[in-house]
C-alpha atoms as a PDB file:
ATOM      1  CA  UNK A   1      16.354   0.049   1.481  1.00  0.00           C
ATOM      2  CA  UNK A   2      14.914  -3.219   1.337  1.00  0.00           C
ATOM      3  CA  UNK A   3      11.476  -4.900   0.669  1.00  0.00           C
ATOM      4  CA  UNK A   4      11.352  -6.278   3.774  1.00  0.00           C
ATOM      5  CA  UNK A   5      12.166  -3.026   5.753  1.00  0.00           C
ATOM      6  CA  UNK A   6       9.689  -1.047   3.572  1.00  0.00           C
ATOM      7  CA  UNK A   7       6.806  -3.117   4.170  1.00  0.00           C
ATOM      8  CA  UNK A   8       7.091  -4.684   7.330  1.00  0.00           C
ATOM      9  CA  UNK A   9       8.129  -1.417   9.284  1.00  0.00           C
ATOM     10  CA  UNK A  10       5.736   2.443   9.409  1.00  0.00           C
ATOM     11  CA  UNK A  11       8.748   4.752  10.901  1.00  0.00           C
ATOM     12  CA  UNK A  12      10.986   6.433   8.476  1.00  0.00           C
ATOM     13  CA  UNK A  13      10.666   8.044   4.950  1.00  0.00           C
ATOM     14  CA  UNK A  14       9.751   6.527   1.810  1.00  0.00           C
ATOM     15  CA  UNK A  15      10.651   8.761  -1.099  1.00  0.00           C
ATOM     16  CA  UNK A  16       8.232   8.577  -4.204  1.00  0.00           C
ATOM     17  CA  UNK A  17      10.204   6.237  -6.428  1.00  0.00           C
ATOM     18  CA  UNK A  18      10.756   3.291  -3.972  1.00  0.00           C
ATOM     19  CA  UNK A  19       6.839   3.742  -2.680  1.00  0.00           C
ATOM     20  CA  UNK A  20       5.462   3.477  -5.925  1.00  0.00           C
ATOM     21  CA  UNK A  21       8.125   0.192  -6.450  1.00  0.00           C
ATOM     22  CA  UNK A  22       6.357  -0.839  -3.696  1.00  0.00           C
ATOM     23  CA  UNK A  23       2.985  -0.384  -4.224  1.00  0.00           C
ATOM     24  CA  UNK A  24       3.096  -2.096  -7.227  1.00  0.00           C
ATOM     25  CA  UNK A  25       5.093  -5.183  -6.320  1.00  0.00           C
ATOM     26  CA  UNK A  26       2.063  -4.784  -3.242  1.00  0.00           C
ATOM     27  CA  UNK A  27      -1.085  -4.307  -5.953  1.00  0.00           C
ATOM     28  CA  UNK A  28       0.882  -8.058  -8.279  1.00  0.00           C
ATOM     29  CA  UNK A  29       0.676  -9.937  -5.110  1.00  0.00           C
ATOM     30  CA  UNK A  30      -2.560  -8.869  -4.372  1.00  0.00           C
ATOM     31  CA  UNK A  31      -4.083  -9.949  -7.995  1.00  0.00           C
ATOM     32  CA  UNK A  32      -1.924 -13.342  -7.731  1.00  0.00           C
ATOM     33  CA  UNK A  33      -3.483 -13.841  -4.318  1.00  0.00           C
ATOM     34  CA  UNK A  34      -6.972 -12.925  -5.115  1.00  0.00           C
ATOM     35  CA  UNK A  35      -6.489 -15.100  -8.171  1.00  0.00           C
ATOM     36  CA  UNK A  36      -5.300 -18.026  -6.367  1.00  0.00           C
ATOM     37  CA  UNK A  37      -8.118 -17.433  -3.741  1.00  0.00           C
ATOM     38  CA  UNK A  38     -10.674 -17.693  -7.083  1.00  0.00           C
ATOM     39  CA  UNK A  39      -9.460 -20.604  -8.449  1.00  0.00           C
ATOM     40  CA  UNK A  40      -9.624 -22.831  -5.156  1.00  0.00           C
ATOM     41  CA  UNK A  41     -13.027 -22.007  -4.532  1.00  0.00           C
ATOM     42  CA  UNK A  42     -14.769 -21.265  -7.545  1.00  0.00           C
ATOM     43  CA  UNK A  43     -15.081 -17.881  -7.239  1.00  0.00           C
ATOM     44  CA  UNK A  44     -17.930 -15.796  -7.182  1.00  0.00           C
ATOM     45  CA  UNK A  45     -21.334 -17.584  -9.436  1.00  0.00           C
ATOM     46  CA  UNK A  46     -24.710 -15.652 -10.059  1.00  0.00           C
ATOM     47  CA  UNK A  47     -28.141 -17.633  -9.078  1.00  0.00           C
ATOM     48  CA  UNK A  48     -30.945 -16.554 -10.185  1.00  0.00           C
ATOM     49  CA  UNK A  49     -34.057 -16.505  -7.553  1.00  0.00           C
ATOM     50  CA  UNK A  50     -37.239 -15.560  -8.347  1.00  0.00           C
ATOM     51  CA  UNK A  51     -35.877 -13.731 -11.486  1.00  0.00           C
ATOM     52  CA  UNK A  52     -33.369 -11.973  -9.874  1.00  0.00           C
ATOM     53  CA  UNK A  53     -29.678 -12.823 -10.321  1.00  0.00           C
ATOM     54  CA  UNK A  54     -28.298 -12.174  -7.179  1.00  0.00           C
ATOM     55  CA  UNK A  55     -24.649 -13.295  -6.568  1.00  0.00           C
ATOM     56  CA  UNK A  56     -23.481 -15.795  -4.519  1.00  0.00           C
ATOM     57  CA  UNK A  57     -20.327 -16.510  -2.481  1.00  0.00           C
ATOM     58  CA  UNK A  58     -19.050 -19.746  -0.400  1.00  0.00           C
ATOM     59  CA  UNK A  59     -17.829 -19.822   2.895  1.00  0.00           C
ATOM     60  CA  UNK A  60     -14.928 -20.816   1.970  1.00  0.00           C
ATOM     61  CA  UNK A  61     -14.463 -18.190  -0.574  1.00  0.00           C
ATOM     62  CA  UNK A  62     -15.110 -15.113   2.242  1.00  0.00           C
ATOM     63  CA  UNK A  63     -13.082 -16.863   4.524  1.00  0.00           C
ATOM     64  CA  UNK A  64      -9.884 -16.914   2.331  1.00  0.00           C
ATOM     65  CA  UNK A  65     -10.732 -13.287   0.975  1.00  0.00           C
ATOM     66  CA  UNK A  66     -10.331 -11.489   4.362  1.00  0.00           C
ATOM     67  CA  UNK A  67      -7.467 -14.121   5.540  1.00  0.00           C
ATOM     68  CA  UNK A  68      -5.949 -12.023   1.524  1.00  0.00           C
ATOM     69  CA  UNK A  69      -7.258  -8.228   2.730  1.00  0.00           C
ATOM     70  CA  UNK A  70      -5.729  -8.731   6.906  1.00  0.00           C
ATOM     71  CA  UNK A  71      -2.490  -9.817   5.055  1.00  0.00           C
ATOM     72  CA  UNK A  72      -1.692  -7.177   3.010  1.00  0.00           C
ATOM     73  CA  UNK A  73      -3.513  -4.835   4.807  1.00  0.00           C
ATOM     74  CA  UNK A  74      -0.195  -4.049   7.400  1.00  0.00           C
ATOM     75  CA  UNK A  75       2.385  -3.786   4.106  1.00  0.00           C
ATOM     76  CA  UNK A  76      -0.212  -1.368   2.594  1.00  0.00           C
ATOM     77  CA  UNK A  77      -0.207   0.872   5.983  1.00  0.00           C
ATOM     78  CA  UNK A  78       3.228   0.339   6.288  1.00  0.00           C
ATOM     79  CA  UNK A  79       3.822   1.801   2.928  1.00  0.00           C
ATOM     80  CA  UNK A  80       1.149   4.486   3.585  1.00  0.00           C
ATOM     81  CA  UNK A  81       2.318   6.518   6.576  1.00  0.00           C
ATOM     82  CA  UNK A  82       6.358   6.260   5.837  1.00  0.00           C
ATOM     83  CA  UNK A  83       5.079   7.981   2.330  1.00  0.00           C
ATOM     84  CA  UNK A  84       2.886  10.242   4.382  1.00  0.00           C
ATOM     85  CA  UNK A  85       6.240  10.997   7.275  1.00  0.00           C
ATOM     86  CA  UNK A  86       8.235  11.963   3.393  1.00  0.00           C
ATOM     87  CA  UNK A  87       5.604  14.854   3.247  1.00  0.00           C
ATOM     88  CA  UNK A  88       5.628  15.303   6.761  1.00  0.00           C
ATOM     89  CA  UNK A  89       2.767  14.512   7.577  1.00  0.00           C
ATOM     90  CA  UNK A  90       1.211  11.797  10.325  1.00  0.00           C
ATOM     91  CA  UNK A  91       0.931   8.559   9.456  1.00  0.00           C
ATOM     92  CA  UNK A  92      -2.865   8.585  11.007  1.00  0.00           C
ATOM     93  CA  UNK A  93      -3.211  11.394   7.871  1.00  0.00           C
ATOM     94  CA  UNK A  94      -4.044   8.142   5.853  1.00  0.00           C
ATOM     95  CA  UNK A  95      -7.517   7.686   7.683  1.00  0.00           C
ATOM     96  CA  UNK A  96      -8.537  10.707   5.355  1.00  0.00           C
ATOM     97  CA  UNK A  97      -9.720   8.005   2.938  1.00  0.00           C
ATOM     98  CA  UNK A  98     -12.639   7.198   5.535  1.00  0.00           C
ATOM     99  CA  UNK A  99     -13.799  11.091   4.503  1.00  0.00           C
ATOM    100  CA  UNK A 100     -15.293  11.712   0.784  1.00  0.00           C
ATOM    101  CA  UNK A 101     -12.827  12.422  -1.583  1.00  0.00           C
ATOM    102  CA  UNK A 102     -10.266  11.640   0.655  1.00  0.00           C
ATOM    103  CA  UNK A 103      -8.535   9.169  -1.475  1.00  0.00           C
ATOM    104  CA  UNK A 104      -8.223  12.030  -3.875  1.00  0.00           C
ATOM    105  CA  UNK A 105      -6.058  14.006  -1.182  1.00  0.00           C
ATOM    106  CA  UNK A 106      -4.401  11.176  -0.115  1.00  0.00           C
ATOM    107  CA  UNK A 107      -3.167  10.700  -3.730  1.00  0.00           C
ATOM    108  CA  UNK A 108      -2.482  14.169  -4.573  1.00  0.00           C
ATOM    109  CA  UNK A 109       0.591  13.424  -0.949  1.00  0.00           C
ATOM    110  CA  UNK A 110       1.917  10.305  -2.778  1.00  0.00           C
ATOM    111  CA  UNK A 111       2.499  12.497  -5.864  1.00  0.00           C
ATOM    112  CA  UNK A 112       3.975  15.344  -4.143  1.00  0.00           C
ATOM    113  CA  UNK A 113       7.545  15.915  -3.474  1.00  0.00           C
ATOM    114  CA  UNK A 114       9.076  14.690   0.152  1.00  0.00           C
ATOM    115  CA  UNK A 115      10.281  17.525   2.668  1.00  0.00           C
ATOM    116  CA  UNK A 116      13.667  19.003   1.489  1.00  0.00           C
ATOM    117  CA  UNK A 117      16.300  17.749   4.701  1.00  0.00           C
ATOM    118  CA  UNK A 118      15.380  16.245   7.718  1.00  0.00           C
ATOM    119  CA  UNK A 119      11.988  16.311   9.317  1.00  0.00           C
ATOM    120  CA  UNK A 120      10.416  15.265  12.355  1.00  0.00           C
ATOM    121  CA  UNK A 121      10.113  11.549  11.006  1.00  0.00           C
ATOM    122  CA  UNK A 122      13.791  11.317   9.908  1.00  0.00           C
ATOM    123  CA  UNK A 123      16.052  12.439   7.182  1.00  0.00           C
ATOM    124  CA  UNK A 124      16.012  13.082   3.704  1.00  0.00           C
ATOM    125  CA  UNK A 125      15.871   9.586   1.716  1.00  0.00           C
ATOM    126  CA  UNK A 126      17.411  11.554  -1.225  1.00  0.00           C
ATOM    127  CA  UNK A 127      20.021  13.372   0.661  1.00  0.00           C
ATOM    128  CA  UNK A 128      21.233  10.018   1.812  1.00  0.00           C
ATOM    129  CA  UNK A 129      20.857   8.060  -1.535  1.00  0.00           C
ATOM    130  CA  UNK A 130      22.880  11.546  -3.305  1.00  0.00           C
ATOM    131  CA  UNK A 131      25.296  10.917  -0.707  1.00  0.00           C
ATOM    132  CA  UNK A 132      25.828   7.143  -1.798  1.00  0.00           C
ATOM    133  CA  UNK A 133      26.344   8.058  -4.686  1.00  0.00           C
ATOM    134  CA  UNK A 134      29.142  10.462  -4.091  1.00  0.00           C
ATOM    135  CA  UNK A 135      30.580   8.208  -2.433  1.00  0.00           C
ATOM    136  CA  UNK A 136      30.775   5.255  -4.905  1.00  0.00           C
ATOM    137  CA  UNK A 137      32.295   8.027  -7.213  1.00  0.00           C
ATOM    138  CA  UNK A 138      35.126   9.296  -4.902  1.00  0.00           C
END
């Protein structure tokens, strides 16, 4: 499976190995981009008023920011529910990080091992990759 198919698409399954591939080719781009976005405008300074640092951002520093988070928000979904379909579970399952502790639980599904065979949200990405390789030894 490719990059492109694995971030750009939510149906299917995503097997642990390839998801957390992904995630972290996903979390490098997001550091490079946030970087980038830092050094162009200046980042983030602290001013102090009245005795109180308080932190302050430019425009043009907010504006880049959420142009970073709406761009990798739809890979990060993406990602999310065909991990979540593995487990069989829905990809809307991932608004449990909106609850407390949610995260946790939402974790504790990346970690755990995909649905043996075919589920409602398509067939085993092992079986298939097993069968591959089979193949390429026969």
């Amino acid at each position: 499976m490719d990059f492109k198919k694995i971030l750009l698409t939510h149906d299917g399954r995503l097997n642990r190995k390839p998801f957390w591939l992904a995630y972290l080719a996903l979390f490098v781009v997001s550091i490079v981009l946030n970087s980038i976005v830092n050094i162009v405008t200046g980042g983030v300074s602290v001013v102090i008023v009245n005795n109180v640092p308080q932190l302050s951002y430019s425009m043009l520093y907010i504006i880049l920011s959420l142009i970073v988070v709406l761009v990798m928000l739809y890979p990060w979904l993406a990602l999310s529910i065909k991990r979540l379909h593995d487990v069989n579970k829905s990809g809307w399952f991932s608004l449990i990080v909106l609850i407390p502790f949610g995260a946790v639980f939402l974790l504790i599904l990346y970690c755990t091992r995909g649905t043996l065979g075919p589920n409602r949200f398509g067939s085993d990405p092992l079986a298939e990759e097993r069968a591959q390789q089979a193949a390429l030894v026969s």
